[in-house]
C-alpha atoms as a PDB file:
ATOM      1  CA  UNK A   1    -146.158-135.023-174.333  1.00  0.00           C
ATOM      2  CA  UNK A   2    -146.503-134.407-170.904  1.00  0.00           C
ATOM      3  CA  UNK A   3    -148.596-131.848-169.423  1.00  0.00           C
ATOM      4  CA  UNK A   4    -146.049-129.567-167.959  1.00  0.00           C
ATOM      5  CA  UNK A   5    -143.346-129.391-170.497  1.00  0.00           C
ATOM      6  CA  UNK A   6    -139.902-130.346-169.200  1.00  0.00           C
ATOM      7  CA  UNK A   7    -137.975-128.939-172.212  1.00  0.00           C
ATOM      8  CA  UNK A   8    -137.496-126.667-174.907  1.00  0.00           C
ATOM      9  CA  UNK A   9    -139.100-128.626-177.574  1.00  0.00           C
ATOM     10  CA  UNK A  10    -141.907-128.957-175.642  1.00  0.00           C
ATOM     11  CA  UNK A  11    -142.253-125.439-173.859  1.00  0.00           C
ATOM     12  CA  UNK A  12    -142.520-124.337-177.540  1.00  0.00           C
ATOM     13  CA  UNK A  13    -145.273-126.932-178.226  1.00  0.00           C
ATOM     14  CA  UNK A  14    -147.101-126.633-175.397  1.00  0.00           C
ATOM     15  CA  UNK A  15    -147.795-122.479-176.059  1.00  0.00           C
ATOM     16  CA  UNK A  16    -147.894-122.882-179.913  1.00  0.00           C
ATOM     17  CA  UNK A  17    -150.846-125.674-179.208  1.00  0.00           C
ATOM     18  CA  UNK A  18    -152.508-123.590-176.842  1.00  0.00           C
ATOM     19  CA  UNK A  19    -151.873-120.427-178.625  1.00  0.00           C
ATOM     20  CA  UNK A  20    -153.526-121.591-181.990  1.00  0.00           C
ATOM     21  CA  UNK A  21    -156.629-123.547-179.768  1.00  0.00           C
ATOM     22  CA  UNK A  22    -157.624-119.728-177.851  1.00  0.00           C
ATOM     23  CA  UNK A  23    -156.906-118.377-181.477  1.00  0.00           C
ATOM     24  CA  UNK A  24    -159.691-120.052-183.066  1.00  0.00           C
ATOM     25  CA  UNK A  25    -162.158-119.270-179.742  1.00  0.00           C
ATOM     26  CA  UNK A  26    -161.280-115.419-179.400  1.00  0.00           C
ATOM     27  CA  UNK A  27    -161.815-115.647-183.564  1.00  0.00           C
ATOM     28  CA  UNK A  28    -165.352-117.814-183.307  1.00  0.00           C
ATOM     29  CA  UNK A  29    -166.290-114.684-180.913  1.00  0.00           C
ATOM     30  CA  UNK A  30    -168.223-111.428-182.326  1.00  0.00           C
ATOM     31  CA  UNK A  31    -166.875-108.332-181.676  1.00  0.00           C
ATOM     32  CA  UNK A  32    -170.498-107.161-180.318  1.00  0.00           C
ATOM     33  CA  UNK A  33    -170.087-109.401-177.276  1.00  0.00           C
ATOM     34  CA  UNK A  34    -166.202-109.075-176.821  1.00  0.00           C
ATOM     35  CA  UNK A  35    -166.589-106.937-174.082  1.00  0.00           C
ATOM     36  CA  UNK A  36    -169.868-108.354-172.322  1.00  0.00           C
ATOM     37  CA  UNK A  37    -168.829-109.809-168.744  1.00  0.00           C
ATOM     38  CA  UNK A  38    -169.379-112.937-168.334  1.00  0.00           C
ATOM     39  CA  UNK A  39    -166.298-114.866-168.106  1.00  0.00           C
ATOM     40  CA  UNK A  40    -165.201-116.307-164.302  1.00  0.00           C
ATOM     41  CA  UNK A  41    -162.559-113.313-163.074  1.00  0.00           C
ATOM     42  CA  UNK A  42    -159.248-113.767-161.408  1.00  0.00           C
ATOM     43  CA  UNK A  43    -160.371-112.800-157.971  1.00  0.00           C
ATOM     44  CA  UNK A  44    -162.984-115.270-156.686  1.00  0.00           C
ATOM     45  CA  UNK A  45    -167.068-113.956-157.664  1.00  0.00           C
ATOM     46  CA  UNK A  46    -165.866-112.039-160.353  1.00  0.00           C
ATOM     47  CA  UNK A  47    -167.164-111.673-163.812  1.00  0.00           C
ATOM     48  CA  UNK A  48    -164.898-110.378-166.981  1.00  0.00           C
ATOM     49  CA  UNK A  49    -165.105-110.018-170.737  1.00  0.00           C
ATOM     50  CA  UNK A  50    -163.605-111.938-173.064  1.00  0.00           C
ATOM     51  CA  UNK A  51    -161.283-108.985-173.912  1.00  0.00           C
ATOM     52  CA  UNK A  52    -159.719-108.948-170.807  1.00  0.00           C
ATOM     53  CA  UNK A  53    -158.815-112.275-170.821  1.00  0.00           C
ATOM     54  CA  UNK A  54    -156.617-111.283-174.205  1.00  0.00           C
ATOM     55  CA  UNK A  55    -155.561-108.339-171.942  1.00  0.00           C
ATOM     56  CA  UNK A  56    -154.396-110.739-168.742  1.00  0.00           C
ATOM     57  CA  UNK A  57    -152.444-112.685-171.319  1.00  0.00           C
ATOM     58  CA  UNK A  58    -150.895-110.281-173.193  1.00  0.00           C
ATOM     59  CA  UNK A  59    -150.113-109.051-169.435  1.00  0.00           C
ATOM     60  CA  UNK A  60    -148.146-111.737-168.595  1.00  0.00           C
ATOM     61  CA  UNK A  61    -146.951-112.487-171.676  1.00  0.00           C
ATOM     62  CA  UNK A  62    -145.022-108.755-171.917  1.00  0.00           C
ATOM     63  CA  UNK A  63    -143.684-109.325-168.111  1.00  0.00           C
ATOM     64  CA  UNK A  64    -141.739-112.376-169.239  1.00  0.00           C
ATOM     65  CA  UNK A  65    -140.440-110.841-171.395  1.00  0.00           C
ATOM     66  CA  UNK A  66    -139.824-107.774-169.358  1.00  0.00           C
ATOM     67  CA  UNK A  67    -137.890-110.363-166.939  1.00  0.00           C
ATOM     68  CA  UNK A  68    -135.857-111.394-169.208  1.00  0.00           C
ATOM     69  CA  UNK A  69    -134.521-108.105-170.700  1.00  0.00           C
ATOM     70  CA  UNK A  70    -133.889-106.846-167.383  1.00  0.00           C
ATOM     71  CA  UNK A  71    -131.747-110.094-166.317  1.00  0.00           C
ATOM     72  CA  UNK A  72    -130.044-109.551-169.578  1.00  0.00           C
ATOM     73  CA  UNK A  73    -129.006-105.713-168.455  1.00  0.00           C
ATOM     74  CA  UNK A  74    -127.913-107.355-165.366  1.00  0.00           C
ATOM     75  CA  UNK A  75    -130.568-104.768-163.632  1.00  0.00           C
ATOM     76  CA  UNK A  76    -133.002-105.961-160.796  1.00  0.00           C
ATOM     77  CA  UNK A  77    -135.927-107.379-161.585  1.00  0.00           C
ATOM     78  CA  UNK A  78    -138.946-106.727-159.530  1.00  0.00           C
ATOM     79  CA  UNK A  79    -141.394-110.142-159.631  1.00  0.00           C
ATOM     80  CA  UNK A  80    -143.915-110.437-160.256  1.00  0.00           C
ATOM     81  CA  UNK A  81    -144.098-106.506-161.333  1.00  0.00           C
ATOM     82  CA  UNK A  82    -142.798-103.655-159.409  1.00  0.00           C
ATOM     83  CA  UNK A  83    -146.004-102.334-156.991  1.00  0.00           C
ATOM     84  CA  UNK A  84    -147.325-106.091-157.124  1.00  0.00           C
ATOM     85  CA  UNK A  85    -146.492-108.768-154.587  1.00  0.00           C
ATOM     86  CA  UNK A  86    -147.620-112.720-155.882  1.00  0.00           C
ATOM     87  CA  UNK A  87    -150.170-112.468-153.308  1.00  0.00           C
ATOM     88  CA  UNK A  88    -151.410-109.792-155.024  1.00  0.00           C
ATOM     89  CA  UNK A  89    -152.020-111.373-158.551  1.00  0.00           C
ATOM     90  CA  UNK A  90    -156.194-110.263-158.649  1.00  0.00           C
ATOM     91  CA  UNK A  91    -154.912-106.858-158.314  1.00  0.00           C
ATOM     92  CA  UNK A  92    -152.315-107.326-161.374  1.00  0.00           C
ATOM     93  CA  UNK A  93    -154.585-108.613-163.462  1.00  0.00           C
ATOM     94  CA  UNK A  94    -157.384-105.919-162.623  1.00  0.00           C
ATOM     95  CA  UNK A  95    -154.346-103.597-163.328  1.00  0.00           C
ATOM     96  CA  UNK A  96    -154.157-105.771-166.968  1.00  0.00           C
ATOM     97  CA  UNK A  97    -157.325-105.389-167.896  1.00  0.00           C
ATOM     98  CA  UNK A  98    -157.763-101.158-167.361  1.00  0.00           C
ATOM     99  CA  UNK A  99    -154.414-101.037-169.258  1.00  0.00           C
ATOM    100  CA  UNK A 100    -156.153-102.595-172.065  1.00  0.00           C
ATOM    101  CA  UNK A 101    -159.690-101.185-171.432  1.00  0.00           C
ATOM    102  CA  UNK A 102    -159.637 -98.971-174.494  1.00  0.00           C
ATOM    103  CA  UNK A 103    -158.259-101.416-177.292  1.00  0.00           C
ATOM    104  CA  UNK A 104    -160.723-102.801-179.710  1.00  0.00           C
ATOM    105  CA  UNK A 105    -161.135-106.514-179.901  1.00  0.00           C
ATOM    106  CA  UNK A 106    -159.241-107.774-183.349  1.00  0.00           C
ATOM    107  CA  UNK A 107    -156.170-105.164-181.703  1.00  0.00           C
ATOM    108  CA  UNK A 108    -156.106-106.916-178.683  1.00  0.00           C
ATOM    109  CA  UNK A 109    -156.399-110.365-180.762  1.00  0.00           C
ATOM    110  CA  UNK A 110    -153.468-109.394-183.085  1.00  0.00           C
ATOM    111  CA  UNK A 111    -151.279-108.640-179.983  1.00  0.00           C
ATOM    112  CA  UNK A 112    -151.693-111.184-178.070  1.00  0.00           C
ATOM    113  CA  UNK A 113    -150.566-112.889-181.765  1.00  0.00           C
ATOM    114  CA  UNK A 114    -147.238-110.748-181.022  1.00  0.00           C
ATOM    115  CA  UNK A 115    -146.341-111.358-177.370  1.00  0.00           C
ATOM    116  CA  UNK A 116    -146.761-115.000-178.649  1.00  0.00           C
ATOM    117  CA  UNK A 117    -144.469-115.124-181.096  1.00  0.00           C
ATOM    118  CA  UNK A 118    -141.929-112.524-179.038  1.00  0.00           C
ATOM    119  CA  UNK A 119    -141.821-115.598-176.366  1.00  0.00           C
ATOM    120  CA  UNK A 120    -141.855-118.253-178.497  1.00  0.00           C
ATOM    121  CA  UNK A 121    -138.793-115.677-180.137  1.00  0.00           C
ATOM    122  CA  UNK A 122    -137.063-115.936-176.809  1.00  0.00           C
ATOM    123  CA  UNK A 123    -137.461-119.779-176.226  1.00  0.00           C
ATOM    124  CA  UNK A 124    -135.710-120.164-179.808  1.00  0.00           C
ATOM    125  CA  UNK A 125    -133.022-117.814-178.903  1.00  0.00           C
ATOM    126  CA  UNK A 126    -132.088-119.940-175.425  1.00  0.00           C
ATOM    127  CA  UNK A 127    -130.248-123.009-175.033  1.00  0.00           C
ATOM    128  CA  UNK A 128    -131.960-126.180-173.724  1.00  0.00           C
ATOM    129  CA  UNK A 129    -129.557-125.252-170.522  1.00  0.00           C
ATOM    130  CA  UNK A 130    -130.675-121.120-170.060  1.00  0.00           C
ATOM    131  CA  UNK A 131    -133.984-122.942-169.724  1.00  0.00           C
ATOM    132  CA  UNK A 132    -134.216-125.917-167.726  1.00  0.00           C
ATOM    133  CA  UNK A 133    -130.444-126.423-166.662  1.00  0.00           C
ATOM    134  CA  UNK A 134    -130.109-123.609-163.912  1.00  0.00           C
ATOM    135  CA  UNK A 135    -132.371-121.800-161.437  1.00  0.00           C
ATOM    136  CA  UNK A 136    -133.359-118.377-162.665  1.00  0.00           C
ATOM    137  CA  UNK A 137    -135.839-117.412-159.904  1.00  0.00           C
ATOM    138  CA  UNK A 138    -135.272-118.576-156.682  1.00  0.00           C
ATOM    139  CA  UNK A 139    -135.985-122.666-157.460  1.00  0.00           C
ATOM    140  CA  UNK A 140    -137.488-121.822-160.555  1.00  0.00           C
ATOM    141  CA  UNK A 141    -136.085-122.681-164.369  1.00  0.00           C
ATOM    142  CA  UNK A 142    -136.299-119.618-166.681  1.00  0.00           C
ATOM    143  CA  UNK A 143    -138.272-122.665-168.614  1.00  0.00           C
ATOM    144  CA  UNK A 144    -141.089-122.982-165.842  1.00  0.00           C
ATOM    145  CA  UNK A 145    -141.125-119.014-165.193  1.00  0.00           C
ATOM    146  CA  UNK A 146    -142.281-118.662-169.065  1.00  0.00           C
ATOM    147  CA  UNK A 147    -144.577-121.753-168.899  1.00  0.00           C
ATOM    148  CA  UNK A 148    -145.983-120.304-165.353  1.00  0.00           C
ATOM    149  CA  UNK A 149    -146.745-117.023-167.363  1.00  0.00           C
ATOM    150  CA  UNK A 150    -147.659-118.507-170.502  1.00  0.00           C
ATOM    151  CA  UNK A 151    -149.259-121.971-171.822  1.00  0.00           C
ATOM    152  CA  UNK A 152    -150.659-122.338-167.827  1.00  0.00           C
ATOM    153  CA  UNK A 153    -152.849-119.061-168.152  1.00  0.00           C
ATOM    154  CA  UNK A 154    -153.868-119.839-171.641  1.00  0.00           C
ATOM    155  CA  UNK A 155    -154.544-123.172-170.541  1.00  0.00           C
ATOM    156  CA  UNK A 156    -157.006-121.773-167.750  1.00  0.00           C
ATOM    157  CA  UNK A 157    -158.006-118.518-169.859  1.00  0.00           C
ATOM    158  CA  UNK A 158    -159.231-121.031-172.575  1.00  0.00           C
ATOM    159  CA  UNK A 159    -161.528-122.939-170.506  1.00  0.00           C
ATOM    160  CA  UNK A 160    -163.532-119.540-168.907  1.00  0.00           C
ATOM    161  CA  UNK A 161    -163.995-119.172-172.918  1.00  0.00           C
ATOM    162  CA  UNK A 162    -165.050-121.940-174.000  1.00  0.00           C
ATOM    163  CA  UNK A 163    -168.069-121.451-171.415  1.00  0.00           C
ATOM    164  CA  UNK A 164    -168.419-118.422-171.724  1.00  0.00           C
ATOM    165  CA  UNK A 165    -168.694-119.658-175.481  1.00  0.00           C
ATOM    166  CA  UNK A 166    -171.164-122.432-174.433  1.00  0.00           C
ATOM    167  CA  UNK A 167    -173.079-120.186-172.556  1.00  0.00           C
ATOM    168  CA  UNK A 168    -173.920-117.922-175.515  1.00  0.00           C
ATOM    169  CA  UNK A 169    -174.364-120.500-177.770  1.00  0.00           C
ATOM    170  CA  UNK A 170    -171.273-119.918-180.203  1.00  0.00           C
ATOM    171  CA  UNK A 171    -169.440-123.334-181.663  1.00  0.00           C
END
């Protein structure tokens, strides 16, 4: 499989993979350090805890969906997220993590669980074509808007915690 999935079959593979891989690390974690900075942040010199790294992908995991049920309703949507321009992606991710500030760990671990399986949900309900057969946002595929959001960002959360792992000696 190719690294940037090109269709349905392997949009679904490439965020189950990734999905179960950051699984196992947030589950290999104790809760006593779950919220100890120490993980490389989204804005450059930044340090953040494991749990908002479940929070940033839970995050953008909710505004794909979000996307999509607005397109549905034929209303407006407002990318990346209405008060947010993509320049401005630190700041949504800052605005992530104080969302989620207050959940405990194995809550934050069980949703993330959920916004998986809601996308994955959506990729099942979609034709090969409502993926990868039209633009959905401006050159974009609705396809490579959820893989953007998705198995990319796990992809890049799971390697800030795997050292962050490494770096407190957890296998």
């Amino acid at each position: 499989m190719s690294s940037i999935p090109k269709s349905k079959q392997e949009l679904e593979e490439a965020i189950s993979t990734i999905h179960l891989k950051l699984m196992d690390d947030y589950r290999s974690i104790p809760e006593n350090i779950s919220r100890e900075c120490g993980v490389d942040g989204n804005i450059k010199g930044t340090q953040i805890s494991v749990c908002d790294t479940i929070a940033y992908l839970i995050g953008w995991g909710r505004l794909v969906l979000k996307w999509h049920r607005l397109r549905v309703q034929g209303l407006e949507v407002d990318f990346p997220e209405t008060g947010y321009k993509w320049n401005e992606l630190g700041k949504l991710a800052q605005s992530f993590h104080l969302e989620y500030r207050d959940w405990n760990y194995n809550d934050l671990i069980s949703e993330f669980k959920v916004i998986t399986n809601d996308v994955l949900s959506l990729i099942g309900s979609l034709s090969e074509h409502e993926l990868y057969g039209v633009a959905w946002y401006e050159k974009y595929t609705l396809g490579k808007m959820i893989q953007f959001n998705t198995s990319s960002p796990m992809k890049n959360m799971r390697a800030k915690v795997r050292k962050f792992k490494k770096n407190h000696g957890i296998k």
